[in-house]
PDB file of N, CA and C in Angstrom:
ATOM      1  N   UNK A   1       9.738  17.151  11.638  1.00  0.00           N
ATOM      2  CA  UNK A   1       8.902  16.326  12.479  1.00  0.00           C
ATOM      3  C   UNK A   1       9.598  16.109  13.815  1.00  0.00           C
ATOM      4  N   UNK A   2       8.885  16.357  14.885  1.00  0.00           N
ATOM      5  CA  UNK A   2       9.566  16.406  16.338  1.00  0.00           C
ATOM      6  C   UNK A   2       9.238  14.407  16.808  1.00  0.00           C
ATOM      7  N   UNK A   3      10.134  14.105  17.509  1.00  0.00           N
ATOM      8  CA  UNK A   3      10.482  12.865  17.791  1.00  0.00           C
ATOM      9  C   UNK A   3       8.890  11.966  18.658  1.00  0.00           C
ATOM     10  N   UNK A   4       8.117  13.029  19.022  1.00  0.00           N
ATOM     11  CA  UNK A   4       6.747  12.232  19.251  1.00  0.00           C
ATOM     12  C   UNK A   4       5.708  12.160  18.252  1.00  0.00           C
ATOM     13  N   UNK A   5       6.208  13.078  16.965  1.00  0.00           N
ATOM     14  CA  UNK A   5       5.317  13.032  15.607  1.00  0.00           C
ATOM     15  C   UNK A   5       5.324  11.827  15.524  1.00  0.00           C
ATOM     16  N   UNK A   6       6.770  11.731  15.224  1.00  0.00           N
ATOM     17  CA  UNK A   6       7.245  10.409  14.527  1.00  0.00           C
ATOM     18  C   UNK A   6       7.095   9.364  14.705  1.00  0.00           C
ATOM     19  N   UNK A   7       6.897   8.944  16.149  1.00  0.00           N
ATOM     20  CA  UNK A   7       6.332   7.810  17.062  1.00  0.00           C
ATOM     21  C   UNK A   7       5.418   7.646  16.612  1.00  0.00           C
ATOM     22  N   UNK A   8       4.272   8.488  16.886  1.00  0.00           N
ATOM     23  CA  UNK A   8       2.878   8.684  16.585  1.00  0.00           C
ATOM     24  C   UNK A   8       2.457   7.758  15.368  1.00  0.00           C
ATOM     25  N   UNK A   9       3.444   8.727  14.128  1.00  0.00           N
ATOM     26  CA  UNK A   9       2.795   8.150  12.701  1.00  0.00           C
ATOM     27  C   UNK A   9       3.593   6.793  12.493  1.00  0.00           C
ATOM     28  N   UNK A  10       5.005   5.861  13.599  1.00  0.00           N
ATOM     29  CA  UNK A  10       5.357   5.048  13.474  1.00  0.00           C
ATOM     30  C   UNK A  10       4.073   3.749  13.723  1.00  0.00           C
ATOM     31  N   UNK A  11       3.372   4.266  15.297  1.00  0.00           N
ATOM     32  CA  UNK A  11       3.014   3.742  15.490  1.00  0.00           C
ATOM     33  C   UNK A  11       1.575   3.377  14.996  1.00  0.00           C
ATOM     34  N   UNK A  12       1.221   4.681  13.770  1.00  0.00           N
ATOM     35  CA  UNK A  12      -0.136   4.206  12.731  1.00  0.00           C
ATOM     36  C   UNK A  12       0.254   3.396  12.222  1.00  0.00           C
ATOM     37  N   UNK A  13       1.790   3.513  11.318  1.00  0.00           N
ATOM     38  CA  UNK A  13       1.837   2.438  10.437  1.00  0.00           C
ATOM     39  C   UNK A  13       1.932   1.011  10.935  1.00  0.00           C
ATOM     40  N   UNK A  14       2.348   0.890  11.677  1.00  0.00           N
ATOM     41  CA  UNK A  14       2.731  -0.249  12.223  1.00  0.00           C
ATOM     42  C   UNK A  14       0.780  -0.932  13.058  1.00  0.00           C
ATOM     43  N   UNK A  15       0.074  -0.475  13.356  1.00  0.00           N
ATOM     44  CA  UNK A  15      -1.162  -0.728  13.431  1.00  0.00           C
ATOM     45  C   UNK A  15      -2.274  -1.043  11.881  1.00  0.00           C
ATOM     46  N   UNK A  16      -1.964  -0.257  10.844  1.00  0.00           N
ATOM     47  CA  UNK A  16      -2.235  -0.423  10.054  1.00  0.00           C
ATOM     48  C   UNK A  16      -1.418  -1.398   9.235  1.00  0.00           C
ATOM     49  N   UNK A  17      -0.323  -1.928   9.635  1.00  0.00           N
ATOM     50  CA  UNK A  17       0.441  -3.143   8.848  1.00  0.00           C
ATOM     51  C   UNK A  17      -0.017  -4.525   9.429  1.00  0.00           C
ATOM     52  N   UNK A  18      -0.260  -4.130  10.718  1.00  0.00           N
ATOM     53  CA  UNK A  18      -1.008  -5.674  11.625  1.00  0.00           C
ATOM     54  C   UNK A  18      -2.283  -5.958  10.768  1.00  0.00           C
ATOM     55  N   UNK A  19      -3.223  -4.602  10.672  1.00  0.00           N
ATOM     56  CA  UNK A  19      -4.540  -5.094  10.121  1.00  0.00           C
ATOM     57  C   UNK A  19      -4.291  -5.641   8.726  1.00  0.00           C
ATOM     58  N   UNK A  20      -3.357  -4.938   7.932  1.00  0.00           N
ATOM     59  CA  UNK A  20      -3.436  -5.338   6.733  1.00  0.00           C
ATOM     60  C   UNK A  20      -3.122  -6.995   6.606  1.00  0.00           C
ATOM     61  N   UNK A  21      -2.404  -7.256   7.374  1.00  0.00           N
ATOM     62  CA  UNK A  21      -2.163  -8.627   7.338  1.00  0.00           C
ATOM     63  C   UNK A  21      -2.810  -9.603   8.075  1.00  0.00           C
ATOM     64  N   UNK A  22      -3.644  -9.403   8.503  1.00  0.00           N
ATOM     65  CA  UNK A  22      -5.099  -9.992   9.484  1.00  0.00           C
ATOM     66  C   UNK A  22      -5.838 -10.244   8.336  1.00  0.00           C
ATOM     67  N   UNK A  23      -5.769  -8.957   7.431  1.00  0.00           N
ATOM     68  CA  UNK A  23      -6.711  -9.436   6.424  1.00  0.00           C
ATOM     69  C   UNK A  23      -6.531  -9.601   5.083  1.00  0.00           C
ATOM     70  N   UNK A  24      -4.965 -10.279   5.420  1.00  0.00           N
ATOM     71  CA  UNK A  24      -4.264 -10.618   4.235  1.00  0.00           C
ATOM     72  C   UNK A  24      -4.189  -9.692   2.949  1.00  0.00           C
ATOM     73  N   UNK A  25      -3.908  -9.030   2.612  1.00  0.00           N
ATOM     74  CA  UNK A  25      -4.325  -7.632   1.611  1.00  0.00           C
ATOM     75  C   UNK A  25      -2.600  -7.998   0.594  1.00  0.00           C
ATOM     76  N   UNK A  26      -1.513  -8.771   1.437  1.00  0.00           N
ATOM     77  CA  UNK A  26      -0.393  -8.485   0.824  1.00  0.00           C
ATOM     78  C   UNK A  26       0.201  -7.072   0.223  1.00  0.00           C
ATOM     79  N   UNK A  27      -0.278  -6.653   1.097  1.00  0.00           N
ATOM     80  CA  UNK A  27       0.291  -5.267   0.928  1.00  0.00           C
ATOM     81  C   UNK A  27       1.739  -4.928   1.811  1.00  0.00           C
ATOM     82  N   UNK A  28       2.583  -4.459   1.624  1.00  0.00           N
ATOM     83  CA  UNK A  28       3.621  -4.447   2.647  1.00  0.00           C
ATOM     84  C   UNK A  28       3.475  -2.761   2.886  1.00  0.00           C
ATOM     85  N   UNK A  29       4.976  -2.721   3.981  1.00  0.00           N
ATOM     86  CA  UNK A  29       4.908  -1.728   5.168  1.00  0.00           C
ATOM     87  C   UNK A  29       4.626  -0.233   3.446  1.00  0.00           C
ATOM     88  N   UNK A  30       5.549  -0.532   2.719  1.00  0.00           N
ATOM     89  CA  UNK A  30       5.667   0.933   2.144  1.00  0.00           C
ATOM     90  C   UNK A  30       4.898   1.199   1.192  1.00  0.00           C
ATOM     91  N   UNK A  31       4.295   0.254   0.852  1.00  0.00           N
ATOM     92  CA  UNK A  31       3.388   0.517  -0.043  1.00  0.00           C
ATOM     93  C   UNK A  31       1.667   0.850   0.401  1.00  0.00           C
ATOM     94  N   UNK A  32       1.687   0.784   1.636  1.00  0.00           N
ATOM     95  CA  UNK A  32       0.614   1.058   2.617  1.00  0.00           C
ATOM     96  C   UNK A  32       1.438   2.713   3.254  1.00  0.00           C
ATOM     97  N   UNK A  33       2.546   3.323   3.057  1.00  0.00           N
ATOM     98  CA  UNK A  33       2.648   3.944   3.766  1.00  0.00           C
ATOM     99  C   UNK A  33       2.693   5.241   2.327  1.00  0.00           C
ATOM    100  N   UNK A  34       2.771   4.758   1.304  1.00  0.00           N
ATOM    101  CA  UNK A  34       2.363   5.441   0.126  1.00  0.00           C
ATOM    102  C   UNK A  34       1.047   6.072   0.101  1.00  0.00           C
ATOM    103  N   UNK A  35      -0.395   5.044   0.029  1.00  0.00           N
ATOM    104  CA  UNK A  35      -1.418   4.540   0.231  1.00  0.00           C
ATOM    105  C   UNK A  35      -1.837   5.867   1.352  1.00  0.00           C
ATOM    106  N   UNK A  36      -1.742   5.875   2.253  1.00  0.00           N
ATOM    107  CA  UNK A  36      -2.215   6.405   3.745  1.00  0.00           C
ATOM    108  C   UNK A  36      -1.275   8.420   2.865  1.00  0.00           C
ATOM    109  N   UNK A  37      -0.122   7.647   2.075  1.00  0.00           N
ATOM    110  CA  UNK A  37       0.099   9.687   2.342  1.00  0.00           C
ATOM    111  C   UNK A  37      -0.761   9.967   1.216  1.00  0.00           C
ATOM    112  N   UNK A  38      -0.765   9.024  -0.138  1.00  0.00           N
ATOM    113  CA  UNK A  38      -2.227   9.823  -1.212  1.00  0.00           C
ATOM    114  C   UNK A  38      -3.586  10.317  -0.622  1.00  0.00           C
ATOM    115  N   UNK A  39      -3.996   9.283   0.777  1.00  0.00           N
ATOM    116  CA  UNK A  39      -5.352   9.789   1.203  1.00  0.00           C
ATOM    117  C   UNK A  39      -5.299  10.813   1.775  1.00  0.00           C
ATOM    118  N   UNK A  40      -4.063  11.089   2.577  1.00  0.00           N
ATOM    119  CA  UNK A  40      -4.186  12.663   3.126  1.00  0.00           C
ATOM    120  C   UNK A  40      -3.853  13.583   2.489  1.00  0.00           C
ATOM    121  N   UNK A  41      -3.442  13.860   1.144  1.00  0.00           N
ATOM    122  CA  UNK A  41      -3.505  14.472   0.315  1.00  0.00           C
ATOM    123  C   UNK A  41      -4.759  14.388  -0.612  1.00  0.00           C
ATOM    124  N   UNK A  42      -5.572  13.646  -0.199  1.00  0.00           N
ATOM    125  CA  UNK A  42      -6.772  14.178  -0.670  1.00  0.00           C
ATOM    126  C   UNK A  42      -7.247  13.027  -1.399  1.00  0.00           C
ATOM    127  N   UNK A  43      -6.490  12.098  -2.047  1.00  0.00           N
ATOM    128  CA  UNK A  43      -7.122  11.019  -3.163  1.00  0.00           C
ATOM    129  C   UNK A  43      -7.750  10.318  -2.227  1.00  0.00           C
ATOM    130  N   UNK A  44      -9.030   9.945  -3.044  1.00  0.00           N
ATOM    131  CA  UNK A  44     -10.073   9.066  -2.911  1.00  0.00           C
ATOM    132  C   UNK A  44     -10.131   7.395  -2.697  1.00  0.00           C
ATOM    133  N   UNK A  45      -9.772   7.247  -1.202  1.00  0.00           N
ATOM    134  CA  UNK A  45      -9.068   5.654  -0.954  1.00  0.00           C
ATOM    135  C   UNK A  45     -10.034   4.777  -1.716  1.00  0.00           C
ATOM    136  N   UNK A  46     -11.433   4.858  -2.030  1.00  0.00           N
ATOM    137  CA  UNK A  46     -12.293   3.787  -2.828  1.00  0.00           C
ATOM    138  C   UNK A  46     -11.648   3.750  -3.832  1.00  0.00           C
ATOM    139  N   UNK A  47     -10.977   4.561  -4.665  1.00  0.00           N
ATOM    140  CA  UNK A  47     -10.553   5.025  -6.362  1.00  0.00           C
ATOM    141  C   UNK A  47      -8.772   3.839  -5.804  1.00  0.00           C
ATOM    142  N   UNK A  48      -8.163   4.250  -4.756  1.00  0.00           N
ATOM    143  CA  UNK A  48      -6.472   4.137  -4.938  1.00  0.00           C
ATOM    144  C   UNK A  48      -6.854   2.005  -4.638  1.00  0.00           C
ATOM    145  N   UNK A  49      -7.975   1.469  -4.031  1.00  0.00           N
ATOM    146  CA  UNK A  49      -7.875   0.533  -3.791  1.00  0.00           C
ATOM    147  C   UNK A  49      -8.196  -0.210  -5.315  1.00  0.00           C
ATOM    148  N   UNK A  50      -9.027   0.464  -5.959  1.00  0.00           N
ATOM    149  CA  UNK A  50      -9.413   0.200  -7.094  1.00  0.00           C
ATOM    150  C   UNK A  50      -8.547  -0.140  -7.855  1.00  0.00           C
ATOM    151  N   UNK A  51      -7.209   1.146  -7.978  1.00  0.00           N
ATOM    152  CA  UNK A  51      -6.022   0.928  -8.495  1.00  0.00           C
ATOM    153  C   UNK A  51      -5.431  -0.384  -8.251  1.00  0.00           C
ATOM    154  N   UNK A  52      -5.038  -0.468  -6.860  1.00  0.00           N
ATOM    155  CA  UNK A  52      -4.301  -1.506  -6.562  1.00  0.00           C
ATOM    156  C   UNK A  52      -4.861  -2.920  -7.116  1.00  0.00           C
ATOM    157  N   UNK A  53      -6.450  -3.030  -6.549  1.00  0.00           N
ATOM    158  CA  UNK A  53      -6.891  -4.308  -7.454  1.00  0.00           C
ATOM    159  C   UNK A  53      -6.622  -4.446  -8.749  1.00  0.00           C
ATOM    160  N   UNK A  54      -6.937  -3.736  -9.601  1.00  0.00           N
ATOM    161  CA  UNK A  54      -6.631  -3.488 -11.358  1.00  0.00           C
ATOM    162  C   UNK A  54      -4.762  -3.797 -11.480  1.00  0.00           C
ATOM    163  N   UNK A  55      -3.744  -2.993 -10.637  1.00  0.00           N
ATOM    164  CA  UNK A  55      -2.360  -3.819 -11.101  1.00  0.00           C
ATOM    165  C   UNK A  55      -2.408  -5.231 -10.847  1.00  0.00           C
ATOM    166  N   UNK A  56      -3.074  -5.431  -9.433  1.00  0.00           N
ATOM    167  CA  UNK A  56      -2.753  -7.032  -9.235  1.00  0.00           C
ATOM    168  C   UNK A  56      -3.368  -7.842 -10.383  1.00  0.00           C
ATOM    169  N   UNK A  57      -3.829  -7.488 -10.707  1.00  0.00           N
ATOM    170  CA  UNK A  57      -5.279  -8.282 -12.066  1.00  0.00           C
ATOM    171  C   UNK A  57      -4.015  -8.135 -13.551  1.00  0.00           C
ATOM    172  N   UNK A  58      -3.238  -7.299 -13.676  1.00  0.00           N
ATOM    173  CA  UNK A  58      -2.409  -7.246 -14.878  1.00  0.00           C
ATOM    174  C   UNK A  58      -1.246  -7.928 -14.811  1.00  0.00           C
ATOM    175  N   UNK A  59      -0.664  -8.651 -15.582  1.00  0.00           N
ATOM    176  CA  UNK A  59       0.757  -9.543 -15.513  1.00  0.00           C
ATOM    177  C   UNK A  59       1.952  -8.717 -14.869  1.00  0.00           C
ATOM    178  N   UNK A  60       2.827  -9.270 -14.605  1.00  0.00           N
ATOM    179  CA  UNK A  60       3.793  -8.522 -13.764  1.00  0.00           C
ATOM    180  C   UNK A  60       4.902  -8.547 -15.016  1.00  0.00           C
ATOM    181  N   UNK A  61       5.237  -7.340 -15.500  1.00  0.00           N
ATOM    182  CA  UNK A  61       6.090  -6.890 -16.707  1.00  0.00           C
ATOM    183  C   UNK A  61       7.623  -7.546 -16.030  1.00  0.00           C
ATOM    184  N   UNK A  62       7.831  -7.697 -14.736  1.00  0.00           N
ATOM    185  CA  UNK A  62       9.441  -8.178 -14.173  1.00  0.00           C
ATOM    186  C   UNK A  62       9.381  -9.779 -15.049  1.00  0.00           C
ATOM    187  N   UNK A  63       8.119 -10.166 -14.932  1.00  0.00           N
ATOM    188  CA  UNK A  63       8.195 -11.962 -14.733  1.00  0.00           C
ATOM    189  C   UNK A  63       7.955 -12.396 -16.588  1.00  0.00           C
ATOM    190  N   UNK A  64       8.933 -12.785 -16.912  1.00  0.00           N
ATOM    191  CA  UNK A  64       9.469 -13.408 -18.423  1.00  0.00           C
ATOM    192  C   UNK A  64       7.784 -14.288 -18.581  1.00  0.00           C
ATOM    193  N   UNK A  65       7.312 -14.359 -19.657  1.00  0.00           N
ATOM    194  CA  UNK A  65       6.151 -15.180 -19.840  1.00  0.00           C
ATOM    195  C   UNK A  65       6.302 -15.656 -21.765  1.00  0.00           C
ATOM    196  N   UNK A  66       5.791 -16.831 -21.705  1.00  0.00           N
ATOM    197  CA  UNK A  66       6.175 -17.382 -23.344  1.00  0.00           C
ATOM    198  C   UNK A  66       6.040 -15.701 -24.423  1.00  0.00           C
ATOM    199  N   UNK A  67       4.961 -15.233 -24.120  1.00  0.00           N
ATOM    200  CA  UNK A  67       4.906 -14.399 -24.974  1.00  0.00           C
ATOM    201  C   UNK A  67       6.255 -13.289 -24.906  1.00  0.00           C
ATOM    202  N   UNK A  68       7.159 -13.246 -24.021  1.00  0.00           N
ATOM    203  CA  UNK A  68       8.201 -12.189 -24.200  1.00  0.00           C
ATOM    204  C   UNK A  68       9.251 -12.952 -24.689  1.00  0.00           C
ATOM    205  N   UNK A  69       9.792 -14.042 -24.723  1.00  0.00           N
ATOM    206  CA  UNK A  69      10.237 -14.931 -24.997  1.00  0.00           C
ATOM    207  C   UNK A  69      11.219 -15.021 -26.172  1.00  0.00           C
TER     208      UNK A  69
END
C-alpha cells in the first residue's frame, strides 16, 4: 500500500468511527475496521450487522455470572 492509499483508507476509517459514534453503535475503531474488510470481500453487511446484534443479545462468556460460579 503506497502512503496516499493509506491516508485514504485512514481517513475512511476514521469518518466511519465519527458516524458510528453519532449514532452510538459502540462499536470501536477495529472492530468496524473488521466489519468494512468482510463487506469488501463480499459479505452481506445486512447479514454481518445481524451478527453483531445476536452477540450483543448473548452473555459475555469473560463476565463470571451465578450460574458459572
Amino acid at each position: 500500500m503506497d502512503a496516499e492509499t493509506t491516508k485514504t483508507a485512514r481517513d475512511s476509517l476514521d469518518l466511519v468511527f465519527n458516524m458510528s459514534n453519532i449514532l452510538d453503535t459502540g462499536l470501536n475503531r477495529h472492530t468496524l475496521a473488521v466489519l468494512i474488510a468482510l463487506c469488501e470481500l463480499g459479505l452481506n453487511p445486512e447479514a454481518l450487522a445481524a451478527v453483531v446484534m445476536e452477540l450483543r443479545r448473548e452473555p459475555s462468556w469473560s463476565t463470571p455470572t451465578a450460574a458459572h460460579i
